[in-house]
PDB file of N, CA and C in Angstrom:
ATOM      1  N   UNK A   1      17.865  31.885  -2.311  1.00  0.00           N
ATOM      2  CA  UNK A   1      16.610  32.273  -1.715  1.00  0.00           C
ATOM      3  C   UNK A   1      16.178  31.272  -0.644  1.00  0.00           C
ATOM      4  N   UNK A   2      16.354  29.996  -0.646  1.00  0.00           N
ATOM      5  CA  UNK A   2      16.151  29.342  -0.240  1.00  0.00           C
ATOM      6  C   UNK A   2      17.032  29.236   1.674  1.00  0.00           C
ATOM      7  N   UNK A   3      17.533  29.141   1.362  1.00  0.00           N
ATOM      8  CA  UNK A   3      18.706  29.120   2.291  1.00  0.00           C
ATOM      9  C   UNK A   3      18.388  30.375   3.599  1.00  0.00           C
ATOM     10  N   UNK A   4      18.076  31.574   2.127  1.00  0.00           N
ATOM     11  CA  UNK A   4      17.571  32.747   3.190  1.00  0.00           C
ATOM     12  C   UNK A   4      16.572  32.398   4.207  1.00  0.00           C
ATOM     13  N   UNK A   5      15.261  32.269   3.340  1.00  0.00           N
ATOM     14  CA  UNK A   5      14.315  32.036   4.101  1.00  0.00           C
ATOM     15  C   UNK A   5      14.374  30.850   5.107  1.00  0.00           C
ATOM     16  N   UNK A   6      15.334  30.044   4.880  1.00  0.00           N
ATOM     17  CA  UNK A   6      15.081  28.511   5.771  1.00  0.00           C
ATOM     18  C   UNK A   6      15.519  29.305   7.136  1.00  0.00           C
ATOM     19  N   UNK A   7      16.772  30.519   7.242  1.00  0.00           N
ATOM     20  CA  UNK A   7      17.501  30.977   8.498  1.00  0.00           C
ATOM     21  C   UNK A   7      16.807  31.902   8.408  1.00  0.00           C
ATOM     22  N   UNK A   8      15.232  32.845   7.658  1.00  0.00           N
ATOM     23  CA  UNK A   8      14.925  33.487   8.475  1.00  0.00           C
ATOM     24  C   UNK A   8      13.836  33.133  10.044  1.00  0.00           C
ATOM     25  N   UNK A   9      13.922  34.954  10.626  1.00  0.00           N
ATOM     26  CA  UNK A   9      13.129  34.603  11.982  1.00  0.00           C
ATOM     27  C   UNK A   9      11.754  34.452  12.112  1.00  0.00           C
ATOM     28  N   UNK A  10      10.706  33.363  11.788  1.00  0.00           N
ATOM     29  CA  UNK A  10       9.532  33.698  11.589  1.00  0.00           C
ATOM     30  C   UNK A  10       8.759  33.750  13.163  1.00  0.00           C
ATOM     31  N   UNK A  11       7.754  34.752  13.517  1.00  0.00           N
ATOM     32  CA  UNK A  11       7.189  35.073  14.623  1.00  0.00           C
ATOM     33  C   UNK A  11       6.219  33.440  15.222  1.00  0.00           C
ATOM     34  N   UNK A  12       6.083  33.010  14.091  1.00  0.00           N
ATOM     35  CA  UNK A  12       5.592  31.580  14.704  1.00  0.00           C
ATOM     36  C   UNK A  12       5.985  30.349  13.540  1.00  0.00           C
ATOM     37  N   UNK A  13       7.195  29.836  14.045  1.00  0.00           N
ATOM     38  CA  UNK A  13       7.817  29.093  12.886  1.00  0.00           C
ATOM     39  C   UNK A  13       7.362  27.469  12.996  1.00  0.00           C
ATOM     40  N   UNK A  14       6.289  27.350  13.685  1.00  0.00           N
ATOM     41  CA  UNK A  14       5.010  26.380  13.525  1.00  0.00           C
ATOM     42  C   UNK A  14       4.351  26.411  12.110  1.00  0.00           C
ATOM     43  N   UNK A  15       3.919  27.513  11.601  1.00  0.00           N
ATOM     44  CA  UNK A  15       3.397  27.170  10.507  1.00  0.00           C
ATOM     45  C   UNK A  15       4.197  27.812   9.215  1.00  0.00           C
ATOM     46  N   UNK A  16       5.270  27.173   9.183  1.00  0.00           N
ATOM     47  CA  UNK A  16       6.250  27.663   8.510  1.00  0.00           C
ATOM     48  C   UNK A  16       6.654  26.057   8.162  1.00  0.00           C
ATOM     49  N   UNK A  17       6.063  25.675   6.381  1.00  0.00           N
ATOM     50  CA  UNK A  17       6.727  24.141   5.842  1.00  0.00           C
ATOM     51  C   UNK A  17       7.957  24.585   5.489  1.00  0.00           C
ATOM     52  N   UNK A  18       8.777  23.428   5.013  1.00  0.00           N
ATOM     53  CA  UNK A  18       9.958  22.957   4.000  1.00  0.00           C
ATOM     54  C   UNK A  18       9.267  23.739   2.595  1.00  0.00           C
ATOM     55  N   UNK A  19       7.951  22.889   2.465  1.00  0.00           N
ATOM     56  CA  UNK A  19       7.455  23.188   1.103  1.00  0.00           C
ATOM     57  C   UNK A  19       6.882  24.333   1.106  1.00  0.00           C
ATOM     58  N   UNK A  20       6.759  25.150   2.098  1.00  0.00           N
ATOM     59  CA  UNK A  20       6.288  26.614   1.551  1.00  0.00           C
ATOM     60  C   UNK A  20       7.106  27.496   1.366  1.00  0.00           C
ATOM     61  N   UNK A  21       8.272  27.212   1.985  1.00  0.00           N
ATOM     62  CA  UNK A  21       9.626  28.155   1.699  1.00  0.00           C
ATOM     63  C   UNK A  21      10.234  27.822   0.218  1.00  0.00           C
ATOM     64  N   UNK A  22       9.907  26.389   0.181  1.00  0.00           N
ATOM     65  CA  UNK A  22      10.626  25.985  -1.453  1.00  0.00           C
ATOM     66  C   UNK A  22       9.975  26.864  -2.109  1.00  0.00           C
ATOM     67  N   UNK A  23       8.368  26.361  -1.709  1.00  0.00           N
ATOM     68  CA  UNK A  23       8.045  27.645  -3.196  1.00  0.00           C
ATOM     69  C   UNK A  23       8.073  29.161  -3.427  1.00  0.00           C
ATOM     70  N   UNK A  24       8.048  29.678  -2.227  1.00  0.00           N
ATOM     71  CA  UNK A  24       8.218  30.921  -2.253  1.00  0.00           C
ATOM     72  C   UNK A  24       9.437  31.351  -2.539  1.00  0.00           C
ATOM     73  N   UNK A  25      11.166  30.126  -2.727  1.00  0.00           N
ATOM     74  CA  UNK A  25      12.134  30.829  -3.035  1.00  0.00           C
ATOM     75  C   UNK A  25      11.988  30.008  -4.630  1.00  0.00           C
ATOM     76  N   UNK A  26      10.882  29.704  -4.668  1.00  0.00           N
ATOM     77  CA  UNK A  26      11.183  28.981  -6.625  1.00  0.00           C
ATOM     78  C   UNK A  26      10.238  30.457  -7.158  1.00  0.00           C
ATOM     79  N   UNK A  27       9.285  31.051  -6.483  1.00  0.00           N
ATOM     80  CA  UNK A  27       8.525  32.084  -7.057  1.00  0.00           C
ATOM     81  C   UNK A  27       9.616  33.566  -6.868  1.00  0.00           C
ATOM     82  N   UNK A  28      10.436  33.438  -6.264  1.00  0.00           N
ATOM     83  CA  UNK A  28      11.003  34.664  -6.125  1.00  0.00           C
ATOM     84  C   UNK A  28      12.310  34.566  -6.820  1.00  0.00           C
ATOM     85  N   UNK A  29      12.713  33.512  -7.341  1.00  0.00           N
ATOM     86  CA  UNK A  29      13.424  33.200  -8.303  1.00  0.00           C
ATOM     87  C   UNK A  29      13.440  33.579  -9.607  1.00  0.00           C
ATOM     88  N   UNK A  30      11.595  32.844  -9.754  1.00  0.00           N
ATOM     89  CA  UNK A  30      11.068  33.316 -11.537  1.00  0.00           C
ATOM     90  C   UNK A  30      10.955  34.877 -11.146  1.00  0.00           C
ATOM     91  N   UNK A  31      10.523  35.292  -9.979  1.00  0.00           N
ATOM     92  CA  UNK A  31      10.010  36.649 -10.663  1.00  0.00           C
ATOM     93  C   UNK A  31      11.482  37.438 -10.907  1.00  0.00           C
ATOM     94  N   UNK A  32      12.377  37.047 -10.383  1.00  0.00           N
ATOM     95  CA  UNK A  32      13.767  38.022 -10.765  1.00  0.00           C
ATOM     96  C   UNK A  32      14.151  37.512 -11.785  1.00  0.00           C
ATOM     97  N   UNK A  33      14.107  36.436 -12.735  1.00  0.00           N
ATOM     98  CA  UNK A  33      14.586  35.894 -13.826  1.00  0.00           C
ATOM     99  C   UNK A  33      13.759  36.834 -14.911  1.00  0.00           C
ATOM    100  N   UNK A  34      12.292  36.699 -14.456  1.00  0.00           N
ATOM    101  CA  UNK A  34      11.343  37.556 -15.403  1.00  0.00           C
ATOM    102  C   UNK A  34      12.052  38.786 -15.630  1.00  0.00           C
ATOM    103  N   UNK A  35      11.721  39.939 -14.375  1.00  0.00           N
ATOM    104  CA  UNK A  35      12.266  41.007 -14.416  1.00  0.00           C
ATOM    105  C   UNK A  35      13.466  41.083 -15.245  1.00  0.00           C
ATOM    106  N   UNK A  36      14.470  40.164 -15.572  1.00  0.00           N
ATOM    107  CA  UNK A  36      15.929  40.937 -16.064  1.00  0.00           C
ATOM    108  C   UNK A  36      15.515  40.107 -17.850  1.00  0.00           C
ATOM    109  N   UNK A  37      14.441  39.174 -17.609  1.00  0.00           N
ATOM    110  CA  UNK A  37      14.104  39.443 -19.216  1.00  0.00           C
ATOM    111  C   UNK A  37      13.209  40.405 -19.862  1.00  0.00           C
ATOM    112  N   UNK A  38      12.251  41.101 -19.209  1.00  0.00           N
ATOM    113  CA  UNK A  38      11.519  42.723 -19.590  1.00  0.00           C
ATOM    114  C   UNK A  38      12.883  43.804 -20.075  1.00  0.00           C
ATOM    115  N   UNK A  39      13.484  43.384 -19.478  1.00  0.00           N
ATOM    116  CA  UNK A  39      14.655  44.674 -19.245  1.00  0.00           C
ATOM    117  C   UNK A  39      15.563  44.790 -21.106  1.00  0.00           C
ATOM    118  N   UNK A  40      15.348  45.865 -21.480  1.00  0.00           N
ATOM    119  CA  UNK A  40      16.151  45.818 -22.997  1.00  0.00           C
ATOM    120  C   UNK A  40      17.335  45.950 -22.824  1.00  0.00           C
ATOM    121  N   UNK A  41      17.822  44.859 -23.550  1.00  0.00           N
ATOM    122  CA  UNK A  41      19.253  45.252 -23.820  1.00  0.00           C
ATOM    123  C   UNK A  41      20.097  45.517 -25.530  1.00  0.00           C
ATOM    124  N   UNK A  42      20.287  46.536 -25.771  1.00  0.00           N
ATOM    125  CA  UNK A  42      21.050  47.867 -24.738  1.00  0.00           C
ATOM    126  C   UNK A  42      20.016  48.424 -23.807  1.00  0.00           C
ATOM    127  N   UNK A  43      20.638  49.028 -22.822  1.00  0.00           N
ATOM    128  CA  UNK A  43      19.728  49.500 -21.799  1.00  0.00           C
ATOM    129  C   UNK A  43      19.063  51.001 -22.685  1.00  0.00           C
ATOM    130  N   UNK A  44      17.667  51.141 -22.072  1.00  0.00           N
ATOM    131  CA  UNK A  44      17.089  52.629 -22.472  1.00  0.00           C
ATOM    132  C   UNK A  44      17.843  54.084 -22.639  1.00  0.00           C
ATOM    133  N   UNK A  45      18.297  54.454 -23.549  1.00  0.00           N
ATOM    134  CA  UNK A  45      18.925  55.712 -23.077  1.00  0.00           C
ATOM    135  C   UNK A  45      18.315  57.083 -23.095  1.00  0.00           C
ATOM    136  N   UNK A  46      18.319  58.011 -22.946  1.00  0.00           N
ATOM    137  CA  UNK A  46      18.037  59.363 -23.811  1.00  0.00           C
ATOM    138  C   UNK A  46      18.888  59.929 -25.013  1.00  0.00           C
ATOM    139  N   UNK A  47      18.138  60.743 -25.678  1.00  0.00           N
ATOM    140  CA  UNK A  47      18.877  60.942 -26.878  1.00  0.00           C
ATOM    141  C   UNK A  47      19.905  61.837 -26.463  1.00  0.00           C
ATOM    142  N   UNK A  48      21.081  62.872 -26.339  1.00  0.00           N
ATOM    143  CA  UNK A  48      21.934  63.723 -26.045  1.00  0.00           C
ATOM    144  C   UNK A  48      21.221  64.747 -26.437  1.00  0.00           C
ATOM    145  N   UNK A  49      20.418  65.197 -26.982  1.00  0.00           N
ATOM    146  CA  UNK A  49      19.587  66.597 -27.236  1.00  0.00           C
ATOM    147  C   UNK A  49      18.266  66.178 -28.022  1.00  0.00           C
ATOM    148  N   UNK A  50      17.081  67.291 -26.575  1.00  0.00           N
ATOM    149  CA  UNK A  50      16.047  66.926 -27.087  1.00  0.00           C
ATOM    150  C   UNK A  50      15.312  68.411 -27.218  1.00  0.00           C
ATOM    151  N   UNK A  51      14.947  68.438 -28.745  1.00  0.00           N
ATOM    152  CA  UNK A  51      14.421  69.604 -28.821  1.00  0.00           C
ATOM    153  C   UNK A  51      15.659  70.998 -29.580  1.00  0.00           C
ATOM    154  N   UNK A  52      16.542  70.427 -29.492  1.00  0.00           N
ATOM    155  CA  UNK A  52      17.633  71.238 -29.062  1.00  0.00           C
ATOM    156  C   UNK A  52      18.500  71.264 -28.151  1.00  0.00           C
ATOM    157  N   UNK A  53      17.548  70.728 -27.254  1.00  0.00           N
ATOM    158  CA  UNK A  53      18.664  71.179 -25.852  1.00  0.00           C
ATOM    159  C   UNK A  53      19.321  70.155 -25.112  1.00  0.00           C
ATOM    160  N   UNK A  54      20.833  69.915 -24.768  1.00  0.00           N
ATOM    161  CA  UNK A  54      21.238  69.007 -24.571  1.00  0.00           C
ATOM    162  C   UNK A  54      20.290  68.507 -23.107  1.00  0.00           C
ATOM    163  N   UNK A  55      20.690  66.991 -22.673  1.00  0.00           N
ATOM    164  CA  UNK A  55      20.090  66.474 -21.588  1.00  0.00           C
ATOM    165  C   UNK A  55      20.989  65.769 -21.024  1.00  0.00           C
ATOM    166  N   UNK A  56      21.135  65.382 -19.550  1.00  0.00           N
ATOM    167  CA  UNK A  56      22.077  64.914 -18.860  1.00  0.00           C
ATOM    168  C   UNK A  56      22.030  63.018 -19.378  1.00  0.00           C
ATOM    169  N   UNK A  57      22.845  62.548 -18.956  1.00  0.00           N
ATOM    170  CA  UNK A  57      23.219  61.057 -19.500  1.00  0.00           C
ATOM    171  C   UNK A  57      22.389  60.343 -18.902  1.00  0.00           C
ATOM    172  N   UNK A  58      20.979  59.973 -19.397  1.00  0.00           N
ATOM    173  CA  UNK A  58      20.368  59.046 -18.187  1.00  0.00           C
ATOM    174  C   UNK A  58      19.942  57.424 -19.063  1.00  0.00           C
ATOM    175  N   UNK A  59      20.196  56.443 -17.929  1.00  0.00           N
ATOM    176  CA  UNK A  59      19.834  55.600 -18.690  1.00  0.00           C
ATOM    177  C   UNK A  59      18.833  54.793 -17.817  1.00  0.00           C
ATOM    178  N   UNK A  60      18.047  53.544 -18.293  1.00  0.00           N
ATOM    179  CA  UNK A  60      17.610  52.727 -17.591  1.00  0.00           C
ATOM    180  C   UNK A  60      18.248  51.390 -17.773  1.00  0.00           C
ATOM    181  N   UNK A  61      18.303  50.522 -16.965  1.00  0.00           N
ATOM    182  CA  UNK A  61      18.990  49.288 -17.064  1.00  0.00           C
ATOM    183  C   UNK A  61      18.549  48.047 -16.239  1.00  0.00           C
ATOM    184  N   UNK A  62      19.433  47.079 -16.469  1.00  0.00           N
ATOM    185  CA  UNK A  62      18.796  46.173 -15.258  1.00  0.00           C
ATOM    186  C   UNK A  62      18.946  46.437 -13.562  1.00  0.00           C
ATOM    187  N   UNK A  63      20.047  47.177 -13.418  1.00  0.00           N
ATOM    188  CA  UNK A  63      20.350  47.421 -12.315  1.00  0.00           C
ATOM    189  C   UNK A  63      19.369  48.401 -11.602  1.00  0.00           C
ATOM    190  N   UNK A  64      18.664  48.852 -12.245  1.00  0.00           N
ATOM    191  CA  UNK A  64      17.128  50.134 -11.583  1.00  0.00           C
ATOM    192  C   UNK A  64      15.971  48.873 -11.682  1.00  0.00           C
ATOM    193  N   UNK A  65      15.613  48.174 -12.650  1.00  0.00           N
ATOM    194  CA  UNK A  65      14.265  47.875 -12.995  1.00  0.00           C
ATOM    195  C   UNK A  65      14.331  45.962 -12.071  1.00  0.00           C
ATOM    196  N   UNK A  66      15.660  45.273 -12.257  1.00  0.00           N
ATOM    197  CA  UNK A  66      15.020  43.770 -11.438  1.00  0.00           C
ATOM    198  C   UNK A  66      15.272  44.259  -9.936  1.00  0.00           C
ATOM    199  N   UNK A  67      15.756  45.076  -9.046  1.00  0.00           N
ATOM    200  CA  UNK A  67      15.648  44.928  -7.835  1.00  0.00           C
ATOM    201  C   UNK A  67      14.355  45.586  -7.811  1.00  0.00           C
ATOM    202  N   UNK A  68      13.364  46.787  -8.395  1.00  0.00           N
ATOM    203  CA  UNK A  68      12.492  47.316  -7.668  1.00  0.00           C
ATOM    204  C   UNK A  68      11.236  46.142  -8.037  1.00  0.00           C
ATOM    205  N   UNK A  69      11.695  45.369  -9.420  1.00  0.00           N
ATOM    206  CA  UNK A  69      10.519  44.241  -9.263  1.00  0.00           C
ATOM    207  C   UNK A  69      10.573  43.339  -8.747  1.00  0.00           C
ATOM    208  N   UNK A  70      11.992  42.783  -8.405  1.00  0.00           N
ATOM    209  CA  UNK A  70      11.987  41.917  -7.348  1.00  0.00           C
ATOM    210  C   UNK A  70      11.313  41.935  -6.073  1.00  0.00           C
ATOM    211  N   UNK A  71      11.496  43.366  -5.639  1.00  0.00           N
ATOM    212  CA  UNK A  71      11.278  43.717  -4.343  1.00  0.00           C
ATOM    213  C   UNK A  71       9.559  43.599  -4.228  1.00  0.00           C
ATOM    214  N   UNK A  72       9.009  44.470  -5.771  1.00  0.00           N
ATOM    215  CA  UNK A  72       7.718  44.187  -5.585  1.00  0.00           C
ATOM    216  C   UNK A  72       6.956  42.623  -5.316  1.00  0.00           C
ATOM    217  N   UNK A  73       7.496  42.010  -6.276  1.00  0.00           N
ATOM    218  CA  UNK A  73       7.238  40.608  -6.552  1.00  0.00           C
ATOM    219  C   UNK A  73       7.095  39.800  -5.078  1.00  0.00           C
ATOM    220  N   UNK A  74       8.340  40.331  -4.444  1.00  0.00           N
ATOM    221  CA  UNK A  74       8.867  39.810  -2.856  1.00  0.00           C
ATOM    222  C   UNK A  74       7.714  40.054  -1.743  1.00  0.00           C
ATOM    223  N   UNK A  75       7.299  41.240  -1.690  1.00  0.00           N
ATOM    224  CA  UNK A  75       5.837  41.761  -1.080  1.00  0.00           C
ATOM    225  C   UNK A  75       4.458  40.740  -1.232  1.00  0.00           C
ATOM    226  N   UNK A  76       4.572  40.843  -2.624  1.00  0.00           N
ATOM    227  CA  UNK A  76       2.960  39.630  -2.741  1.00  0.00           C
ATOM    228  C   UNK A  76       3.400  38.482  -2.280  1.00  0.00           C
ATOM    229  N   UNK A  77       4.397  38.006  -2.316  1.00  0.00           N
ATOM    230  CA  UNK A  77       4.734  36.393  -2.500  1.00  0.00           C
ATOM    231  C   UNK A  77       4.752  36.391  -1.083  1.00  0.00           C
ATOM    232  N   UNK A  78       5.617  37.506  -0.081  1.00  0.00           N
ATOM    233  CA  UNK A  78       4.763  36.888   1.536  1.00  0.00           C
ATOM    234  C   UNK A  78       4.039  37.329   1.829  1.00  0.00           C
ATOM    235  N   UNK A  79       2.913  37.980   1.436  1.00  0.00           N
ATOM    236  CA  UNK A  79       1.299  38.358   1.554  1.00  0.00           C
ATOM    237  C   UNK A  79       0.604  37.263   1.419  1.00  0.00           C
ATOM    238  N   UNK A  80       1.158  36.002   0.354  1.00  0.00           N
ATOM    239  CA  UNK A  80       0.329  34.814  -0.263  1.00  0.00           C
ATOM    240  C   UNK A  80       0.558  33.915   0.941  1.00  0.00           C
ATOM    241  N   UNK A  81       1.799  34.070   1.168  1.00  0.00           N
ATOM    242  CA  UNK A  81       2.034  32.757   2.528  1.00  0.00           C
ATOM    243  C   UNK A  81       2.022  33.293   3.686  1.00  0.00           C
ATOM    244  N   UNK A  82       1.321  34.854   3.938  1.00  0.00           N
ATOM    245  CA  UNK A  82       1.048  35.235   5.337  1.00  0.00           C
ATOM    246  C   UNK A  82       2.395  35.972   6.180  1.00  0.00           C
ATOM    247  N   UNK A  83       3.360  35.563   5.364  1.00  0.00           N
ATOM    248  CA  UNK A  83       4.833  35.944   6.625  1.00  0.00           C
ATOM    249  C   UNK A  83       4.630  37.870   6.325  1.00  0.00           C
ATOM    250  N   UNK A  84       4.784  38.221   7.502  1.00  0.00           N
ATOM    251  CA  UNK A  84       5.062  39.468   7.971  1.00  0.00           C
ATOM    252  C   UNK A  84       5.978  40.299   7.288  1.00  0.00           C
ATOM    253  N   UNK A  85       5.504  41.485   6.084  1.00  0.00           N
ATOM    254  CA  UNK A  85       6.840  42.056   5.191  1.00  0.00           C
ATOM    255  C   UNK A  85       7.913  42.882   6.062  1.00  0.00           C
ATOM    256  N   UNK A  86       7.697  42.321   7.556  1.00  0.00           N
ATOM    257  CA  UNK A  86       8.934  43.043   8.276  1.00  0.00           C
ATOM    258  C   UNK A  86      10.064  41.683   8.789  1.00  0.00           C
ATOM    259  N   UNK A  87      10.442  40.324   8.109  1.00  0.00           N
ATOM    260  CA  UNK A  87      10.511  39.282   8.667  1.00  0.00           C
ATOM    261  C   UNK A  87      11.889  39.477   8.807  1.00  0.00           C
ATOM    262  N   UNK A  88      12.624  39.056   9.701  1.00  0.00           N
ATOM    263  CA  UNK A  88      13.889  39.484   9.876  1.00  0.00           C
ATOM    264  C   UNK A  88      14.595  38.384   9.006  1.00  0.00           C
ATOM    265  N   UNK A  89      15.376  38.257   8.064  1.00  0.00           N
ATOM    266  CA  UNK A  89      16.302  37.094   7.039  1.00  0.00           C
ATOM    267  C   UNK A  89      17.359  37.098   8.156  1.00  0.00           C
ATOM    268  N   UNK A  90      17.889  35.894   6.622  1.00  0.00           N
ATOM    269  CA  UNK A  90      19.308  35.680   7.640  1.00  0.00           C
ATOM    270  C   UNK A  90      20.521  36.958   7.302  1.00  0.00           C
ATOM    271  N   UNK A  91      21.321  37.064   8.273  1.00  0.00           N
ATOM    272  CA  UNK A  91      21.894  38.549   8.090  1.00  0.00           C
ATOM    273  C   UNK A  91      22.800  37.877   6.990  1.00  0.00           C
ATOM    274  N   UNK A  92      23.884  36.885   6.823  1.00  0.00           N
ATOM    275  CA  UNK A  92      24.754  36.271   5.867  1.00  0.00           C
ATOM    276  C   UNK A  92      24.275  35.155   5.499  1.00  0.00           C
ATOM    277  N   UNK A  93      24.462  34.656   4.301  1.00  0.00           N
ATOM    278  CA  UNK A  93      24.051  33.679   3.197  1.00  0.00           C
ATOM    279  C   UNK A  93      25.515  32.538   3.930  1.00  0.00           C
ATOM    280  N   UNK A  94      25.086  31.792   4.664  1.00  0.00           N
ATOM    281  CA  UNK A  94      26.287  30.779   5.187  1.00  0.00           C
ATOM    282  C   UNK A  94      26.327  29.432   4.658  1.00  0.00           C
ATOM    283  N   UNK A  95      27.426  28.994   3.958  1.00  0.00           N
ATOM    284  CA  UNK A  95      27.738  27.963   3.150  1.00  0.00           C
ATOM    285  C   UNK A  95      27.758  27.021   4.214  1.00  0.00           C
ATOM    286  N   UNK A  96      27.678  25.560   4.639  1.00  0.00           N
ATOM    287  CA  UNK A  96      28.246  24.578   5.229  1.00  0.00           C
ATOM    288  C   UNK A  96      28.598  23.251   4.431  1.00  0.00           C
TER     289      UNK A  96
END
């Protein structure tokens, strides 16, 4: 997270700290750690017949429920530090 935000493009990267990016990639951290501990495991299923009548295979899992709370989580957290929810990231995560 960190890394992201340090290479993203901010419209005025004047008021853009070290320490506000730390925290916003330590808060967007917990909130995806949170999210995949809400999440039950085994994942939610449906029963194979309800009522009688069979029902198609649906389940819920982590893979539906931490990206859409991440994503939510991701929204407030740059609402709190002002950055624009259209901010362009870095396109690749680059090791050096």
């Amino acid at each position: 997270n960190y890394r992201l935000l340090s290479l993203a493009k901010f419209p005025d990267p004047t008021n853009v700290s070290s320490a506000t990016i730390f925290l916003a990639s330590l808060a967007l951290g917990a909130a995806g750690a949170f999210a995949d501990l809400i999440v039950p495991t085994p994942a939610l299923t449906l029963p194979k017949k309800i009522y009688g009548i069979g029902v198609p295979p649906f389940h819920v899992d982590d893979n539906v429920i931490v990206p859409v709370l991440s994503g939510l989580a991701c929204e407030q957290i740059f609402k709190v530090c002002g950055w624009p929810l259209d901010l362009k990231l870095a396109t690749h995560l680059v090791i050096r």
